[in-house]
PDB file of N, CA and C in Angstrom:
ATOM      1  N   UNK A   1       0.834  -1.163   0.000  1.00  0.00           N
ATOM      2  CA  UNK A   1       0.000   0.000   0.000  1.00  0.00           C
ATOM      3  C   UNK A   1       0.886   1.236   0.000  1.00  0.00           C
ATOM      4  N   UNK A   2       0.150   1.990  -0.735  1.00  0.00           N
ATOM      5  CA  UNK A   2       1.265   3.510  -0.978  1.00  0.00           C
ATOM      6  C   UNK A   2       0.275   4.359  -0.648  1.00  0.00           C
ATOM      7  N   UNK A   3       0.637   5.648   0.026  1.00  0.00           N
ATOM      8  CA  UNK A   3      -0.280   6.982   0.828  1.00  0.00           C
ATOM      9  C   UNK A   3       0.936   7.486  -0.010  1.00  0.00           C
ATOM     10  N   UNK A   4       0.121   9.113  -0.334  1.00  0.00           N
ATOM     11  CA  UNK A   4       0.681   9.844  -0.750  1.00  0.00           C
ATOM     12  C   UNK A   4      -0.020  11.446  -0.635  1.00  0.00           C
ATOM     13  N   UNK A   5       0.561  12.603  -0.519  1.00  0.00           N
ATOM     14  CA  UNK A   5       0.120  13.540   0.025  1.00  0.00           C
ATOM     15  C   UNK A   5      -1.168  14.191  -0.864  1.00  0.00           C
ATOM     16  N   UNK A   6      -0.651  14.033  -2.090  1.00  0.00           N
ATOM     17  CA  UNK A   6      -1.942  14.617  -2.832  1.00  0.00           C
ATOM     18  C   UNK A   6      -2.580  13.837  -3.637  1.00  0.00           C
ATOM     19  N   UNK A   7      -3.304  12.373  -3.112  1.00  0.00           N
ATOM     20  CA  UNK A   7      -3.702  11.495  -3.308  1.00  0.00           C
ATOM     21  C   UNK A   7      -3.487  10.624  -4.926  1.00  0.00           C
ATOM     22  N   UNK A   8      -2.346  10.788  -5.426  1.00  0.00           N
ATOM     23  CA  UNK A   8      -2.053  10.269  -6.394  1.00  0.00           C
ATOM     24  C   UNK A   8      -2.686   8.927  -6.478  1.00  0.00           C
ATOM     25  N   UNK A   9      -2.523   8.411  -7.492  1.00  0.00           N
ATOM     26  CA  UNK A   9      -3.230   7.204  -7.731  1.00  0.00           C
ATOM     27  C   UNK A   9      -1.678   6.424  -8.890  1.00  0.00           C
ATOM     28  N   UNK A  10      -1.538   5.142  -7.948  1.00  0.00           N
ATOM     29  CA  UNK A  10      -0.185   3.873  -8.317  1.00  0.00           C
ATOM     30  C   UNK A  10      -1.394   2.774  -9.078  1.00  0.00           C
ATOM     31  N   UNK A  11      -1.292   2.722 -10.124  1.00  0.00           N
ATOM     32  CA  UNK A  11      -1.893   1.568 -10.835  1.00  0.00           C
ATOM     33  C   UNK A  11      -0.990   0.306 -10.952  1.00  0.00           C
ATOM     34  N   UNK A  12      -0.130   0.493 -11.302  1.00  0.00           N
ATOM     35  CA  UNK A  12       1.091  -0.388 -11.710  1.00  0.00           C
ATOM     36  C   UNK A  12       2.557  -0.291 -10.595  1.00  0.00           C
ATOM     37  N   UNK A  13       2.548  -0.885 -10.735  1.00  0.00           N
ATOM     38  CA  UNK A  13       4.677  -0.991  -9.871  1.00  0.00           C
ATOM     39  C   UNK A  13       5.520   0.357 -10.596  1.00  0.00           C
ATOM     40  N   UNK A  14       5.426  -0.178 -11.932  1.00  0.00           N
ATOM     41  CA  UNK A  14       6.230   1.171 -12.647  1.00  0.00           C
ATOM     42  C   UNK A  14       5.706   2.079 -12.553  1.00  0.00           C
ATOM     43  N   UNK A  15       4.713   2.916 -12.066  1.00  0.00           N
ATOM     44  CA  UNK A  15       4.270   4.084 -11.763  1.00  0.00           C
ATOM     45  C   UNK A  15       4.856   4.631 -10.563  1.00  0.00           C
ATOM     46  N   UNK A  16       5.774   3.779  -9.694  1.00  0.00           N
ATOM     47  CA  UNK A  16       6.457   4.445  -8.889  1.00  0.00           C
ATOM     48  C   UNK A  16       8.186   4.987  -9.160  1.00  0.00           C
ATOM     49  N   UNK A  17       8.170   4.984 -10.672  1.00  0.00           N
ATOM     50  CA  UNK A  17       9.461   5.104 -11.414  1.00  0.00           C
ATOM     51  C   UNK A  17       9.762   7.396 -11.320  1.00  0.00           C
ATOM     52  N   UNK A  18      11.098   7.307 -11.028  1.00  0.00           N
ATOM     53  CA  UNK A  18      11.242   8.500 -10.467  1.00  0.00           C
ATOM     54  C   UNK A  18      11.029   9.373  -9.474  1.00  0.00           C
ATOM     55  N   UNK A  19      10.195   8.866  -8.372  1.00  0.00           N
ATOM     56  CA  UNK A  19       9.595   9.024  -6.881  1.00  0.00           C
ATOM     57  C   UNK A  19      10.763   8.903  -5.753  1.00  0.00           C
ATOM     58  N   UNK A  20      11.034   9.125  -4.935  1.00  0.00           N
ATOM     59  CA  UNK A  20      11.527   9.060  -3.667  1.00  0.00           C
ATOM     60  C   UNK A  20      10.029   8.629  -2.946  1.00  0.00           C
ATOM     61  N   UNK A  21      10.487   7.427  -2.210  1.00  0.00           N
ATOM     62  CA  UNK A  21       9.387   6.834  -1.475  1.00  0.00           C
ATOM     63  C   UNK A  21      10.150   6.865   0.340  1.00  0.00           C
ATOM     64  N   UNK A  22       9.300   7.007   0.693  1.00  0.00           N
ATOM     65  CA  UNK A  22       9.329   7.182   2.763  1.00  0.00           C
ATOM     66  C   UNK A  22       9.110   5.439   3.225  1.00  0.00           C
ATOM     67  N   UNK A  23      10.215   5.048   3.575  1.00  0.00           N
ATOM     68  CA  UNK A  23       9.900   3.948   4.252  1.00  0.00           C
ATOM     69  C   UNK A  23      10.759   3.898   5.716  1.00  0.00           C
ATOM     70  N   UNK A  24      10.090   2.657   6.399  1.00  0.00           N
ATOM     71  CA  UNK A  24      10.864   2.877   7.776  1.00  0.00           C
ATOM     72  C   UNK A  24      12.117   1.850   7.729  1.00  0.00           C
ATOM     73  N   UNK A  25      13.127   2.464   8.073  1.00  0.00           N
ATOM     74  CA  UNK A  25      14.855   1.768   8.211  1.00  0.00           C
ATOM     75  C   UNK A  25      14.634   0.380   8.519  1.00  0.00           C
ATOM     76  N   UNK A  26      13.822  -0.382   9.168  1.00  0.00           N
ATOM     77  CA  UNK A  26      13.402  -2.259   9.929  1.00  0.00           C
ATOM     78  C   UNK A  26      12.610  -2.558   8.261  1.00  0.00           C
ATOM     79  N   UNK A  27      12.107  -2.191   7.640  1.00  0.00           N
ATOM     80  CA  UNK A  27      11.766  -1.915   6.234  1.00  0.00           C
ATOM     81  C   UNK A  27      12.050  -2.059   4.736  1.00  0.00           C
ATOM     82  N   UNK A  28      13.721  -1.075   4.725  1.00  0.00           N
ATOM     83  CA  UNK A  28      14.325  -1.164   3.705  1.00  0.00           C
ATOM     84  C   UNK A  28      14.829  -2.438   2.946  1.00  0.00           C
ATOM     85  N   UNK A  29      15.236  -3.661   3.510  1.00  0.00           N
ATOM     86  CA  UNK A  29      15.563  -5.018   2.380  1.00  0.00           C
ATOM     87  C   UNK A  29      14.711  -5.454   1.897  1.00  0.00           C
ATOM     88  N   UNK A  30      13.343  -5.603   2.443  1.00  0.00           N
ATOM     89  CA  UNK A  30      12.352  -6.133   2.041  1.00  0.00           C
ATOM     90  C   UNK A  30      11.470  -4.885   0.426  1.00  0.00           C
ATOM     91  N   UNK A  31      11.565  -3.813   1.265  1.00  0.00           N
ATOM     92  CA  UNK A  31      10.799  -2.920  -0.176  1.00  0.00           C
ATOM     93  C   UNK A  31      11.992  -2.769  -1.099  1.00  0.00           C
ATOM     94  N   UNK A  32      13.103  -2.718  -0.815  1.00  0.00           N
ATOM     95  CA  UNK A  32      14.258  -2.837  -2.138  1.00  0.00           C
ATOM     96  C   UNK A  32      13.824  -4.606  -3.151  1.00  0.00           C
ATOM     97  N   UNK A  33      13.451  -5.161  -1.883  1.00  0.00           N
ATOM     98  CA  UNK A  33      13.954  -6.188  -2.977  1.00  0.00           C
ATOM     99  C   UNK A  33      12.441  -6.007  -3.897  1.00  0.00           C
ATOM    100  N   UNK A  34      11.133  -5.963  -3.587  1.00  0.00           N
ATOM    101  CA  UNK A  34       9.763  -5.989  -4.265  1.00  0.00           C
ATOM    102  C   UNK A  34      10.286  -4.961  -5.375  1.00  0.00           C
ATOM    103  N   UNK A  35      11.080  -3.923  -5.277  1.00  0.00           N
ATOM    104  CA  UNK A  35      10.821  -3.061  -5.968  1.00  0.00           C
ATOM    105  C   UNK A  35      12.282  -2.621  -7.126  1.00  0.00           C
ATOM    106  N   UNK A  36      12.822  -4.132  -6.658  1.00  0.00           N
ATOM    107  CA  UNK A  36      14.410  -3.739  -7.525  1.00  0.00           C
ATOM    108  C   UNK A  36      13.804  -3.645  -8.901  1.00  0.00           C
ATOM    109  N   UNK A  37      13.125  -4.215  -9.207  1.00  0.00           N
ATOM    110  CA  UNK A  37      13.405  -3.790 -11.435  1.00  0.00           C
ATOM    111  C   UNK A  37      12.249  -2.367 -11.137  1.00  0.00           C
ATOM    112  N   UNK A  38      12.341  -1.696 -10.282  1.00  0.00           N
ATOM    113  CA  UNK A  38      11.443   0.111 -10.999  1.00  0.00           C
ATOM    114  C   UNK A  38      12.979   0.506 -10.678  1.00  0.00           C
ATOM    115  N   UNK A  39      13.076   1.052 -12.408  1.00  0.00           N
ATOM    116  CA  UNK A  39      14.267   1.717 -12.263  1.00  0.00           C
ATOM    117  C   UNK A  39      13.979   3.631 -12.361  1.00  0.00           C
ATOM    118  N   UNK A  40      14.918   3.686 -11.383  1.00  0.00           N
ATOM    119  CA  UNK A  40      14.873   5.351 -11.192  1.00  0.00           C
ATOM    120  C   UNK A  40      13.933   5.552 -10.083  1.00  0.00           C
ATOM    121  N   UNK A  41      13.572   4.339  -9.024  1.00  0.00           N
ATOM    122  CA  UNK A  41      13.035   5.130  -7.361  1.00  0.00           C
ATOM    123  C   UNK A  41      13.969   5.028  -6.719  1.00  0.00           C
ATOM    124  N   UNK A  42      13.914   6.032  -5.650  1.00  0.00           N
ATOM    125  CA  UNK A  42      14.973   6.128  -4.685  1.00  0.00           C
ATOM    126  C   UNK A  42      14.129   5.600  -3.133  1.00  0.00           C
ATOM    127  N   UNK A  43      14.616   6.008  -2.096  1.00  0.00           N
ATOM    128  CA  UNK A  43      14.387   5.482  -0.793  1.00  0.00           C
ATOM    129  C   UNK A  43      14.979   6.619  -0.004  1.00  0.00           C
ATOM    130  N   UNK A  44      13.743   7.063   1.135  1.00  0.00           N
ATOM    131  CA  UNK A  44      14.270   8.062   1.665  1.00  0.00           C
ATOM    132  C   UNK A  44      13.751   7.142   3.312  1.00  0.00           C
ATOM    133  N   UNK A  45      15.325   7.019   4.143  1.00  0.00           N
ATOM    134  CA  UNK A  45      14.633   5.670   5.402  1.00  0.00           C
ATOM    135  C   UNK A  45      14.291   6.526   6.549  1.00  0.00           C
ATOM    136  N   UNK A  46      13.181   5.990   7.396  1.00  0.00           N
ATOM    137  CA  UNK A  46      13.157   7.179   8.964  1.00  0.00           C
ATOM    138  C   UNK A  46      12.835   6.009  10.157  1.00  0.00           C
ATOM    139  N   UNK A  47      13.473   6.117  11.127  1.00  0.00           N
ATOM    140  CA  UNK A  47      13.633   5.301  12.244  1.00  0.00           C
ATOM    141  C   UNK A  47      12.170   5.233  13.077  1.00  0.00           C
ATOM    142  N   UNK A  48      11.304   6.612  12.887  1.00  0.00           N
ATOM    143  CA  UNK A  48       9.677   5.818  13.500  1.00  0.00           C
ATOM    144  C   UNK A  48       8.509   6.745  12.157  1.00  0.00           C
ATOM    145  N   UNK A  49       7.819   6.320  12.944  1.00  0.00           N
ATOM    146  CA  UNK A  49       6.112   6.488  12.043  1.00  0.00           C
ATOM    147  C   UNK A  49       6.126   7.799  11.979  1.00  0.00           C
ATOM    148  N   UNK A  50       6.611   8.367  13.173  1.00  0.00           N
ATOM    149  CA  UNK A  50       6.047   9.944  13.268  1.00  0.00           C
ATOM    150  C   UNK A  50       6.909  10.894  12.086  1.00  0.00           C
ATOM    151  N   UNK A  51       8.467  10.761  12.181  1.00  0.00           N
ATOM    152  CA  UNK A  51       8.950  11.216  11.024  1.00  0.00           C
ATOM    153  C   UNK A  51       8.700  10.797   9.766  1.00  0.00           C
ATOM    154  N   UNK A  52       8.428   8.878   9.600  1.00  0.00           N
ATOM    155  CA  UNK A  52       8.040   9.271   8.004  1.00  0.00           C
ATOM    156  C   UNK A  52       6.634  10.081   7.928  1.00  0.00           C
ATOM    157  N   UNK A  53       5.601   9.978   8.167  1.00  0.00           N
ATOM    158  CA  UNK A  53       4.694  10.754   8.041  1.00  0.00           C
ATOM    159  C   UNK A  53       4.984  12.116   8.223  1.00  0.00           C
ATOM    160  N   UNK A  54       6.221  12.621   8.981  1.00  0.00           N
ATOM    161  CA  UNK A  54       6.885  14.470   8.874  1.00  0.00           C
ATOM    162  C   UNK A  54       7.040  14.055   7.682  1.00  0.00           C
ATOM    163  N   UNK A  55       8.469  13.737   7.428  1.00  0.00           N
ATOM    164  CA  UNK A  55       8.669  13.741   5.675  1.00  0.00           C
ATOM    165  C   UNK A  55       7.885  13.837   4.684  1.00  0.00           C
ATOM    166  N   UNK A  56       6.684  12.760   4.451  1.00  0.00           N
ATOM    167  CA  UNK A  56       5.863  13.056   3.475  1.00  0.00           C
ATOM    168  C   UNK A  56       4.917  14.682   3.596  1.00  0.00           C
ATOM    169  N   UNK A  57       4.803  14.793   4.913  1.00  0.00           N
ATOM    170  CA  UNK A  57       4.024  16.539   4.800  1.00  0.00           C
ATOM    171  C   UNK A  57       5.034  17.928   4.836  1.00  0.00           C
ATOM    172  N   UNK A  58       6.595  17.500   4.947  1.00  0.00           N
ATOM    173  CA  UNK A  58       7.497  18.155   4.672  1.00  0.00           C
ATOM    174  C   UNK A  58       7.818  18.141   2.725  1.00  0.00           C
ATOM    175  N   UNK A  59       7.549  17.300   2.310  1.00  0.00           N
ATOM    176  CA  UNK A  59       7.525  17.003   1.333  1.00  0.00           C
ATOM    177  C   UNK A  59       9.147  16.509   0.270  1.00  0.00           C
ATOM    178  N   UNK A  60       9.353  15.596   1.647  1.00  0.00           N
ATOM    179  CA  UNK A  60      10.715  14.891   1.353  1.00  0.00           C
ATOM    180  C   UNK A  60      10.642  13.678   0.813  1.00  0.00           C
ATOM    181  N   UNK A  61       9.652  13.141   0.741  1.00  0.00           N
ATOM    182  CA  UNK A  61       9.653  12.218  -0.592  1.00  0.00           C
ATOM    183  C   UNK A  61       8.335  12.495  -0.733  1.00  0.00           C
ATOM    184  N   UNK A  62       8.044  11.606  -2.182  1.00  0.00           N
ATOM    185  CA  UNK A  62       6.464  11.467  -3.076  1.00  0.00           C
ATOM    186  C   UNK A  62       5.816  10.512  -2.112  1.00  0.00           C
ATOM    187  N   UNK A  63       5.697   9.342  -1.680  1.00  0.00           N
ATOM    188  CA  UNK A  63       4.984   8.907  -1.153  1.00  0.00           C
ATOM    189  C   UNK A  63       5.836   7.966   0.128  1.00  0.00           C
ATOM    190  N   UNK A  64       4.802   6.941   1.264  1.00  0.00           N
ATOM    191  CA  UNK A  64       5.065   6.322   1.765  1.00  0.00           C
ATOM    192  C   UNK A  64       4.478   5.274   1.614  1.00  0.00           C
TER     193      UNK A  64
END
């Protein structure tokens, strides 16, 4: 599941191509690996809930 600030809409996997996505650091091997062939997303990691949800309304990545 992907939240995103201005309710974008992910149809496909490759629709997350060029995005910085918010995930939490206990997190990162598992969404790298689902998401290794979208080429061109990045990963922006945050240690609890409360900062990734800052980030996304700071608007430090596209979605979480």
């Amino acid at each position: 599941m992907a939240v995103a600030k201005n309710k974008q809409k992910i149809n496909t996997i490759d629709d997350l191509e060029g995005m910085t996505l918010g995930i939490m650091h206990s997190d990162s091997s598992i969404v790298s690996y689902f998401l290794k062939n979208v080429s061109d997303v990045k990963y922006k990691t945050y240690a609890t809930k409360a900062d990734l949800f800052k980030g996304l309304t700071n608007n430090e990545v596209n979605m979480l």
